[in-house]
N, C-alpha and C. Protein backbone atom coordinates (compact mmCIF):
# COMPACT_ATOMS: atom_id res chain seq x y z
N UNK A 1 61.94 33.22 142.78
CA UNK A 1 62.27 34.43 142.07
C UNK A 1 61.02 35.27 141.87
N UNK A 2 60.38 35.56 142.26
CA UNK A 2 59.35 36.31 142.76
C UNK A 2 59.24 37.55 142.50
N UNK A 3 58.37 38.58 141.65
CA UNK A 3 58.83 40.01 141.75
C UNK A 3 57.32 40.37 141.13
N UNK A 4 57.59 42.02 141.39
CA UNK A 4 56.45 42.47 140.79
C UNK A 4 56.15 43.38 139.65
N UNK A 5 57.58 43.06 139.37
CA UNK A 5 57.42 43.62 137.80
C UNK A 5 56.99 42.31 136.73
N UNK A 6 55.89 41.89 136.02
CA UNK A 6 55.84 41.33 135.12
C UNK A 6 56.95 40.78 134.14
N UNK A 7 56.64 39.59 133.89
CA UNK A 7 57.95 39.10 132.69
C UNK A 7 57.78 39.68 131.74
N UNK A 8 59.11 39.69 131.03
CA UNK A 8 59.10 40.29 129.06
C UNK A 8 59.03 39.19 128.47
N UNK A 9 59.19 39.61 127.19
CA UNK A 9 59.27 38.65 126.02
C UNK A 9 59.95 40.12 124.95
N UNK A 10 60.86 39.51 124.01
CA UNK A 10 61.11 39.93 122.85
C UNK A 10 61.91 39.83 121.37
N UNK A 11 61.55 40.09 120.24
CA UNK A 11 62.25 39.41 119.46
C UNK A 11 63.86 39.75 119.53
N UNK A 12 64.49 38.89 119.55
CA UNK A 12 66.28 39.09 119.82
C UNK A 12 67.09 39.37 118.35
N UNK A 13 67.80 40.01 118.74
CA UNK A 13 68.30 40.91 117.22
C UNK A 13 69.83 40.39 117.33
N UNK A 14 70.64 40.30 116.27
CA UNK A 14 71.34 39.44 116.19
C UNK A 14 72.67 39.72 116.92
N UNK A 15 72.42 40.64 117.71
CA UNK A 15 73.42 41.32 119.19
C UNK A 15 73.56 40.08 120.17
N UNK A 16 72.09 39.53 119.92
CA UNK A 16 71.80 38.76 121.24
C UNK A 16 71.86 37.09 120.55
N UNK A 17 72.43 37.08 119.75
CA UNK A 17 72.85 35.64 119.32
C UNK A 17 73.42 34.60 120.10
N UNK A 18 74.75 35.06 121.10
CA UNK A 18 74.98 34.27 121.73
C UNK A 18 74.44 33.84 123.31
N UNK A 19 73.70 34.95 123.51
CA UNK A 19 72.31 34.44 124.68
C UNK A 19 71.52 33.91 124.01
N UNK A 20 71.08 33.97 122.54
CA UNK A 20 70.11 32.93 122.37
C UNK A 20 70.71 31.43 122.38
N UNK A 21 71.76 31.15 121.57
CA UNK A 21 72.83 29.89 121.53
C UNK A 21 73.14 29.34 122.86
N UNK A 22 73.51 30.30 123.83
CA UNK A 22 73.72 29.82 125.28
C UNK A 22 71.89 28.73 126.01
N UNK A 23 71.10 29.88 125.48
CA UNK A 23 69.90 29.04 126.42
C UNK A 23 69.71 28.00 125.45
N UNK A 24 69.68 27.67 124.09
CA UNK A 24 69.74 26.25 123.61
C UNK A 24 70.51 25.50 123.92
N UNK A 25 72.34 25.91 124.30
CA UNK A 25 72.82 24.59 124.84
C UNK A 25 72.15 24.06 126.16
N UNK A 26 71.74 25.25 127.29
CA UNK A 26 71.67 24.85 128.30
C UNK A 26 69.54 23.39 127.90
N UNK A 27 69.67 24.00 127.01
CA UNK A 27 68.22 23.09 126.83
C UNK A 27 68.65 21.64 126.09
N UNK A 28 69.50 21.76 125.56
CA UNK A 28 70.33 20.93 124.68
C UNK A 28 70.89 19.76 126.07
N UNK A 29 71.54 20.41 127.56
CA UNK A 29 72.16 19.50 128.64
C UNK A 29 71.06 19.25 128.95
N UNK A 30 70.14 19.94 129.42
CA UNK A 30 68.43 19.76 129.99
C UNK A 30 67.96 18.15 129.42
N UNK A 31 67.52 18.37 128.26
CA UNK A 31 67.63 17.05 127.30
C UNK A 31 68.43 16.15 127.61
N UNK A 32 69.39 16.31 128.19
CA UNK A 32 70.63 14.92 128.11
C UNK A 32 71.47 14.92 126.89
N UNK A 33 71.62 16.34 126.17
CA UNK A 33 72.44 15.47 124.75
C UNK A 33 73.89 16.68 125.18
N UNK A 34 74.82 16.21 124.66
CA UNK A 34 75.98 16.56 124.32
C UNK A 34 76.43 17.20 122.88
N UNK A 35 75.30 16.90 121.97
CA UNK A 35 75.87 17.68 120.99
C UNK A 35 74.61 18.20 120.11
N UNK A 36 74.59 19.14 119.24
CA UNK A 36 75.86 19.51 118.50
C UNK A 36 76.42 20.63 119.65
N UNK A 37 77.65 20.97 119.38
CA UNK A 37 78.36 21.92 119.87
C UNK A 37 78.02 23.08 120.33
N UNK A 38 78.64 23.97 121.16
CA UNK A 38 78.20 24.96 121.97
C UNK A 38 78.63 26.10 120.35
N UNK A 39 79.72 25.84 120.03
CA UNK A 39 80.24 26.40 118.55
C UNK A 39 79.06 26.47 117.51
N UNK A 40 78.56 25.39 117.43
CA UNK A 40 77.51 25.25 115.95
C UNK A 40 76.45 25.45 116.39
N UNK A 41 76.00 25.45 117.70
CA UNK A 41 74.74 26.07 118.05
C UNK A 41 74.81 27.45 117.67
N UNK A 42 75.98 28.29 118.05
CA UNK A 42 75.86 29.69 117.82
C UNK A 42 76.50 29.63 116.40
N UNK A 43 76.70 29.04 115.14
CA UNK A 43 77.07 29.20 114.22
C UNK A 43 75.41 29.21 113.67
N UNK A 44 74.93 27.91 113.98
CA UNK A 44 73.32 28.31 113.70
C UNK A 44 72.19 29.47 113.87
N UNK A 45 72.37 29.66 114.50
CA UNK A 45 71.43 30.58 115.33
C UNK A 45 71.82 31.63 114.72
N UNK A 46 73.14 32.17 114.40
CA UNK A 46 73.79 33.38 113.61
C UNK A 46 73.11 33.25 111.79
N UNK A 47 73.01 31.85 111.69
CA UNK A 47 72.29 31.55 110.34
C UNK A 47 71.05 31.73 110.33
N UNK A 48 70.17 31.44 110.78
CA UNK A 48 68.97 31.52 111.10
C UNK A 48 68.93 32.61 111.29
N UNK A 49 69.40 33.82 112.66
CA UNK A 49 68.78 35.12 112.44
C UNK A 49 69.10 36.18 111.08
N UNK A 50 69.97 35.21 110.30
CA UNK A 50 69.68 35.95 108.91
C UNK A 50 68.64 35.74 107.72
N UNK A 51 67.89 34.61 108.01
CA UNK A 51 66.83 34.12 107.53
C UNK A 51 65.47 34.59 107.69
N UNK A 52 64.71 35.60 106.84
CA UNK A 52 63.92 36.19 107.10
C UNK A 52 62.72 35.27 108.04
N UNK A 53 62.54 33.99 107.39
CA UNK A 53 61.30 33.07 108.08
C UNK A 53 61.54 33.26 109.06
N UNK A 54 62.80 33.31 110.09
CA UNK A 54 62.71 32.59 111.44
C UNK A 54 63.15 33.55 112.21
N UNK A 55 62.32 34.17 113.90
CA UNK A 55 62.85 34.91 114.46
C UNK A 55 63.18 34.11 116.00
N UNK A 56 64.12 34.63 116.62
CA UNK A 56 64.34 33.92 118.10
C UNK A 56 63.70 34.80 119.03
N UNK A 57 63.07 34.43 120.12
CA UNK A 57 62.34 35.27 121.22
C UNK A 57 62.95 34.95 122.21
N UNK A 58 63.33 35.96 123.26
CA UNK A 58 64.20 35.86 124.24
C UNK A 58 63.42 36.27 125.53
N UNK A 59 62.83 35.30 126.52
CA UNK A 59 62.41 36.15 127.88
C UNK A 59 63.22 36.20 129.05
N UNK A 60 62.76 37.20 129.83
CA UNK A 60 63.48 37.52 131.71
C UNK A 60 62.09 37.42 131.98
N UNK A 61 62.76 37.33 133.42
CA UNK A 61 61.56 37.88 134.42
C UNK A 61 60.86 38.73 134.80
N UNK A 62 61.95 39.60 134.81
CA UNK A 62 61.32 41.44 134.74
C UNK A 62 62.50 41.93 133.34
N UNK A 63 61.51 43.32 133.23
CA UNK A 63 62.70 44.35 132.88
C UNK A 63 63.87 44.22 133.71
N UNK A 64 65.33 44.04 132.40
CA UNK A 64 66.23 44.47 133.03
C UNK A 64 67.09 42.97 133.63
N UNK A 65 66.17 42.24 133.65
CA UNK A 65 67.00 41.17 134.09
C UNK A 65 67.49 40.12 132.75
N UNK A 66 68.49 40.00 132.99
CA UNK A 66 69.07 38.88 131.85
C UNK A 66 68.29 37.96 130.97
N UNK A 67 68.61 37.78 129.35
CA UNK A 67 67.54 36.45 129.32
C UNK A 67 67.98 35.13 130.09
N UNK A 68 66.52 34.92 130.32
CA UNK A 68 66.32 33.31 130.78
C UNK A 68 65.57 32.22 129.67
N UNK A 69 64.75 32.50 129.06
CA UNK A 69 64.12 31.79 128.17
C UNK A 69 64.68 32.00 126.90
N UNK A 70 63.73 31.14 125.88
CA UNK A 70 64.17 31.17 124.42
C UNK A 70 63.08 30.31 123.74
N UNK A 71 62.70 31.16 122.64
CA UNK A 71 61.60 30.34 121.72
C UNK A 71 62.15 30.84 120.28
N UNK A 72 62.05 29.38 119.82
CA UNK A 72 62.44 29.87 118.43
C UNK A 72 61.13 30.04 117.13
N UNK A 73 60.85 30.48 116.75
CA UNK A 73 59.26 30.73 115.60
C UNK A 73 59.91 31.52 114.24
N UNK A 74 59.27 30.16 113.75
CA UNK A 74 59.79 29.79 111.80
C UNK A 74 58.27 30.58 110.95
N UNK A 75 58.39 30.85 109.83
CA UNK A 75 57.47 30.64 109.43
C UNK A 75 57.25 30.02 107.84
N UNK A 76 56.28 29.87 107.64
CA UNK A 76 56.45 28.76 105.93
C UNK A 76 54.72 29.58 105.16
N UNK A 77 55.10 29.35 103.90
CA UNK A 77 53.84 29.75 103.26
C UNK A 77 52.78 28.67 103.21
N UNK A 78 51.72 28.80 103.76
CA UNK A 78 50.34 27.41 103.82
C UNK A 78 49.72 27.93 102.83
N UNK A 79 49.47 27.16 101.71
CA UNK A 79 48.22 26.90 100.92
C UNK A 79 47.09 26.61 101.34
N UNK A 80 47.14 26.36 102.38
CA UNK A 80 45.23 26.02 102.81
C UNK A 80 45.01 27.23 103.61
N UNK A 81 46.09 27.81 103.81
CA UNK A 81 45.57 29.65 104.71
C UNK A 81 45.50 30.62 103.70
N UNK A 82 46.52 30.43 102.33
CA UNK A 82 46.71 31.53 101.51
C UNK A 82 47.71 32.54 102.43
N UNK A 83 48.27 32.26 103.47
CA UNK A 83 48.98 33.03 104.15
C UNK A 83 50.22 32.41 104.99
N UNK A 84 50.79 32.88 105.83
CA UNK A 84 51.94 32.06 106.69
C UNK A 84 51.50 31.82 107.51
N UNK A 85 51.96 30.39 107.79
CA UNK A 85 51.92 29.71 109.17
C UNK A 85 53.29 29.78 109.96
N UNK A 86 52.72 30.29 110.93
CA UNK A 86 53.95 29.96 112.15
C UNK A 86 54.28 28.74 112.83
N UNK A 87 55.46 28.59 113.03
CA UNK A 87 55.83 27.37 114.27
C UNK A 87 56.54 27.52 115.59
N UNK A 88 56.26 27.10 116.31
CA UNK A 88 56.92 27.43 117.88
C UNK A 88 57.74 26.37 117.84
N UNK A 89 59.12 26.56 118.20
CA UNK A 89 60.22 25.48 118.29
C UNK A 89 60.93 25.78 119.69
N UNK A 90 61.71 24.87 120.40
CA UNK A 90 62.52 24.83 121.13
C UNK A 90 62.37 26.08 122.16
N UNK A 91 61.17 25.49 123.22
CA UNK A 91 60.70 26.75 124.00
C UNK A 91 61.62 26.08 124.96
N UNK A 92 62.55 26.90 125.95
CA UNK A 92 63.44 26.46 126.57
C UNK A 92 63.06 27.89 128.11
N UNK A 93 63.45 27.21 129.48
CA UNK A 93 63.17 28.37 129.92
C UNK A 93 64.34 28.03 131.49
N UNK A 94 65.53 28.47 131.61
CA UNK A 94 66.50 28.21 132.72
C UNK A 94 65.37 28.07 133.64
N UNK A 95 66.16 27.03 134.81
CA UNK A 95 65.16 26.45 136.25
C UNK A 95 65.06 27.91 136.62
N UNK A 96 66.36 28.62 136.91
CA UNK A 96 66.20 29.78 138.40
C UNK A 96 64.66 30.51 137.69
N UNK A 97 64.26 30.77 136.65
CA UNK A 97 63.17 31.48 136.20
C UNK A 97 61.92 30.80 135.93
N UNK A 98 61.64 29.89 136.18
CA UNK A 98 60.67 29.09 135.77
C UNK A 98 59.94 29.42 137.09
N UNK A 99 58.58 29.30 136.59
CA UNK A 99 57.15 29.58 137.41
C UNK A 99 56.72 31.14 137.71
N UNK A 100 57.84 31.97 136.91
CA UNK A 100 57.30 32.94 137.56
C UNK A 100 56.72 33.97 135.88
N UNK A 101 56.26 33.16 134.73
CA UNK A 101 55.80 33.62 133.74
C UNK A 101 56.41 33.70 132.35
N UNK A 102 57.70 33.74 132.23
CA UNK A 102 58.58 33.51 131.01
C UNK A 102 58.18 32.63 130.05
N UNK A 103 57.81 31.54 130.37
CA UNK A 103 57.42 30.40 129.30
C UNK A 103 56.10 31.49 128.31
N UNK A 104 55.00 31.84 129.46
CA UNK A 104 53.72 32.47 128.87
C UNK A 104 54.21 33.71 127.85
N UNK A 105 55.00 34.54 128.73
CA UNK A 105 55.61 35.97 128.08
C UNK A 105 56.23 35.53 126.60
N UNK A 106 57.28 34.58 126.62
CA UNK A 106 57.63 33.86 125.09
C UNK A 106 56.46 33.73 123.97
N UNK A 107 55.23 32.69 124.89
CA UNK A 107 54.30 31.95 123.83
C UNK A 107 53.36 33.13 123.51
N UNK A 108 52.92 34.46 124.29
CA UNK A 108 52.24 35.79 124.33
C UNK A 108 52.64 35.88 122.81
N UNK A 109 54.18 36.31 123.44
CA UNK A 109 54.64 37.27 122.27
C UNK A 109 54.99 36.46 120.59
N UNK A 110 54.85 34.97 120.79
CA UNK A 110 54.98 34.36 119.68
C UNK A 110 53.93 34.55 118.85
N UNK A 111 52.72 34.69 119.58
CA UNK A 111 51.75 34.64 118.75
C UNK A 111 51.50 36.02 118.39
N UNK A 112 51.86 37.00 119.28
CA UNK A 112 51.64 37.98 118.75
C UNK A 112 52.27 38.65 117.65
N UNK A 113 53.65 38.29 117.24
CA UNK A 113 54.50 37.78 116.58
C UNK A 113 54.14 37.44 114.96
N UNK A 114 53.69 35.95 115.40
CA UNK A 114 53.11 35.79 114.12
C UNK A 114 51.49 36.55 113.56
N UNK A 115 51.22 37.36 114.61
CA UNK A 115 50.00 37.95 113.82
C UNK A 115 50.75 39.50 113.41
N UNK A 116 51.60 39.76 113.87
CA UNK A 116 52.20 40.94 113.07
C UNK A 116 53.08 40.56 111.76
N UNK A 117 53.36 39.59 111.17
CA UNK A 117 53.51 38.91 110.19
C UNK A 117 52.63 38.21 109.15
N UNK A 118 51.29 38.37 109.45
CA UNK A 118 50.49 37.76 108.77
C UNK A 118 50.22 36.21 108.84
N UNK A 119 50.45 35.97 109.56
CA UNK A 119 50.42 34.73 109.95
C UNK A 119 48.74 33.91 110.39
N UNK A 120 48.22 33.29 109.90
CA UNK A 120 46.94 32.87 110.39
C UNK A 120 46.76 31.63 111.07
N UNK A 121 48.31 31.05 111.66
CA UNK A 121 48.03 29.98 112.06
C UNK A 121 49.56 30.05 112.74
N UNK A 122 49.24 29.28 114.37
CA UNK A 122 50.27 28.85 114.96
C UNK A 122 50.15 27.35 115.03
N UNK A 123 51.41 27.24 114.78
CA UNK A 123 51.61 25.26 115.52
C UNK A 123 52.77 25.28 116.28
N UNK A 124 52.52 23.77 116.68
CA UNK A 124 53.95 23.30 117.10
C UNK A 124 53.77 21.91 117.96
N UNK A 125 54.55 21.12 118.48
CA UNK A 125 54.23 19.79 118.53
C UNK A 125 55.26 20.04 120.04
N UNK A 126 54.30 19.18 120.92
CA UNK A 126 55.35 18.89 122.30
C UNK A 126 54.67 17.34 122.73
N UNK A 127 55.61 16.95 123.61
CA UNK A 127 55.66 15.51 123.58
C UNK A 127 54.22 15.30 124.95
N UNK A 128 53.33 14.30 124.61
CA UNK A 128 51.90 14.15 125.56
C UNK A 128 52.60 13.78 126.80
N UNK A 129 53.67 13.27 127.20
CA UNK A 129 54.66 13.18 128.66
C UNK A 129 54.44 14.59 129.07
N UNK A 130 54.65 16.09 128.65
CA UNK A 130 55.27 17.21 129.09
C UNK A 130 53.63 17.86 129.87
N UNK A 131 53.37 17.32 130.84
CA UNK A 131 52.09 18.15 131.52
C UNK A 131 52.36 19.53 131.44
N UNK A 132 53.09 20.07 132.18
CA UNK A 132 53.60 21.57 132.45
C UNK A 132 53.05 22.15 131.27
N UNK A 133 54.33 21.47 129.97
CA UNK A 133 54.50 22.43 128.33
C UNK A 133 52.55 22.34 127.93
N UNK A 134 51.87 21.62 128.00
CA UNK A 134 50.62 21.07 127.28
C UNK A 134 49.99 21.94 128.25
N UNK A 135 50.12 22.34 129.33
CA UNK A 135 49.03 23.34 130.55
C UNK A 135 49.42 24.39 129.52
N UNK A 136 50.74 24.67 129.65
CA UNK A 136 51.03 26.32 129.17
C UNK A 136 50.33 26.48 127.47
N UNK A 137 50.69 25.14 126.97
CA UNK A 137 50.04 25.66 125.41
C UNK A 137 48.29 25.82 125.23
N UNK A 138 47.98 25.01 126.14
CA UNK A 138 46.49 25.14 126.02
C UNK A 138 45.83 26.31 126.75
N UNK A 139 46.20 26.58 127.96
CA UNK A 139 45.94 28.26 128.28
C UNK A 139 46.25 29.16 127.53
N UNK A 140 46.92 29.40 126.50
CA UNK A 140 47.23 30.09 125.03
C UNK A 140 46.33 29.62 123.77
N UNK A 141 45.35 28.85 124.05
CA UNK A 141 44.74 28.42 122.94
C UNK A 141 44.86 27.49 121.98
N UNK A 142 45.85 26.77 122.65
CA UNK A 142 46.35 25.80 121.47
C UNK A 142 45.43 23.97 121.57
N UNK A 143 45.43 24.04 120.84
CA UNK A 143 44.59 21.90 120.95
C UNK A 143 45.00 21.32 119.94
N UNK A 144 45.11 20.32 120.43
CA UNK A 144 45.43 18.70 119.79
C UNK A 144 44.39 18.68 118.56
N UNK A 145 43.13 19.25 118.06
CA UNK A 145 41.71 19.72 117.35
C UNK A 145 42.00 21.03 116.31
N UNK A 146 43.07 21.35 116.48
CA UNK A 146 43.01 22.61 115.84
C UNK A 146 42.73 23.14 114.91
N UNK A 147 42.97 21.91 113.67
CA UNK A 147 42.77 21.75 112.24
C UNK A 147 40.85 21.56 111.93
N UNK A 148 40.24 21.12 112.73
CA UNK A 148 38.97 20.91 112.28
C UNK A 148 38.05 20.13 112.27
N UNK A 149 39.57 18.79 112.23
CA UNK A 149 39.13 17.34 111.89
C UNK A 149 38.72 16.56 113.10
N UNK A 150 37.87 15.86 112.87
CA UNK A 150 37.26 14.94 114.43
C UNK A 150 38.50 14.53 115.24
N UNK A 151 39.39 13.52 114.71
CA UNK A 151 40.43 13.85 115.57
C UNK A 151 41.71 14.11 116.03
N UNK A 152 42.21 13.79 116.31
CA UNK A 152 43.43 14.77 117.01
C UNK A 152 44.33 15.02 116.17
N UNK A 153 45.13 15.90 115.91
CA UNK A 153 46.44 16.30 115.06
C UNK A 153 47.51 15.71 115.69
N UNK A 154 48.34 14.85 114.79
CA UNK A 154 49.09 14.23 115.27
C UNK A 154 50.96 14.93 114.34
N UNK A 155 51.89 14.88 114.98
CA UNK A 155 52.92 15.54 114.47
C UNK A 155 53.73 14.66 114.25
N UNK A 156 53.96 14.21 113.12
CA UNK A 156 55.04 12.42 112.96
C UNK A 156 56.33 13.12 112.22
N UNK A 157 57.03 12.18 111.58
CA UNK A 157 58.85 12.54 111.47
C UNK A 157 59.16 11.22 111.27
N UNK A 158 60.30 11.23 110.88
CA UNK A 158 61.30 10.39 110.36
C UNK A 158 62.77 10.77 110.38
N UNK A 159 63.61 9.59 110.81
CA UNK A 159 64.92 10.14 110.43
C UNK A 159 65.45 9.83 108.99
N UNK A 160 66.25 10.75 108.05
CA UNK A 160 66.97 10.11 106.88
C UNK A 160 68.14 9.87 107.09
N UNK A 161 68.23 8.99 106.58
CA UNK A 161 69.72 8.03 106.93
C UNK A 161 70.89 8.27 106.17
């Protein structure tokens, strides 16, 4: 898919809810999972874009062409910034569009994103398996070091039962 118009990126307004819901299920089969629902994905996502913290970013390839991608970016108040921190969630990007810049155009505009929000800090956690995702975040500036500390930032979780 090849072209010479540059990819977009942009924040999706709640017109575009069910293209954003569509590229999470399709990231949702990507994954291997079956649920939650193609229904409660877009029941979510309709919740969320009413939630001031959290905006959805939608990329194509060029102007004009359909979305293909999807990044979702939260934000929370940090006490150690005195300001908001952003998070990059569920960067998703359809095969037919992949390699030709969408993933970058998303993570561009995320950050640019959160610096038009005040934001003094991006995160986000992807799994050390994902070569590709870890090329693309670190050509954007991102490291495992980010915080300061000798070493690495590690992103842990739990399930509640």
């Amino acid at each position: 898919m090849a072209s010479s118009k540059p990819p977009r990126a942009w924040v999706a307004d709640p017109l575009e809810a069910e293209a954003v819901a569509d590229l999470l299920v399709a990231f949702r089969d990507h994954m291997g999972g079956d649920w939650p629902s193609a229904n409660a994905f877009l029941a979510s996502v309709e919740r969320l874009m009413e939630d001031i913290d959290t905006d959805f970013l939608l990329g194509a390839p060029e102007a004009g062409s359909p979305p293909a991608g999807v990044l979702q970016l939260r934000f929370r108040f940090s006490v150690w910034k005195a300001a908001p921190d952003a998070w990059i969630e569920d960067v998703y990007v359809a095969p037919s569009a992949r390699r030709v810049g969408v993933a970058g155009a998303l993570v561009t505009r995320a950050i640019e994103r959160a610096a038009e929000r005040g934001a003094r800090r991006v995160e986000l956690d992807c799994n050390e398996d994902n070569a590709g995702a870890l090329a693309l975040y670190e050509r954007h500036g991102f490291s495992s070091r980010s915080k300061g500390a000798a070493g690495r930032d590690l992103f842990l979780g739990r399930p509640i039962d």
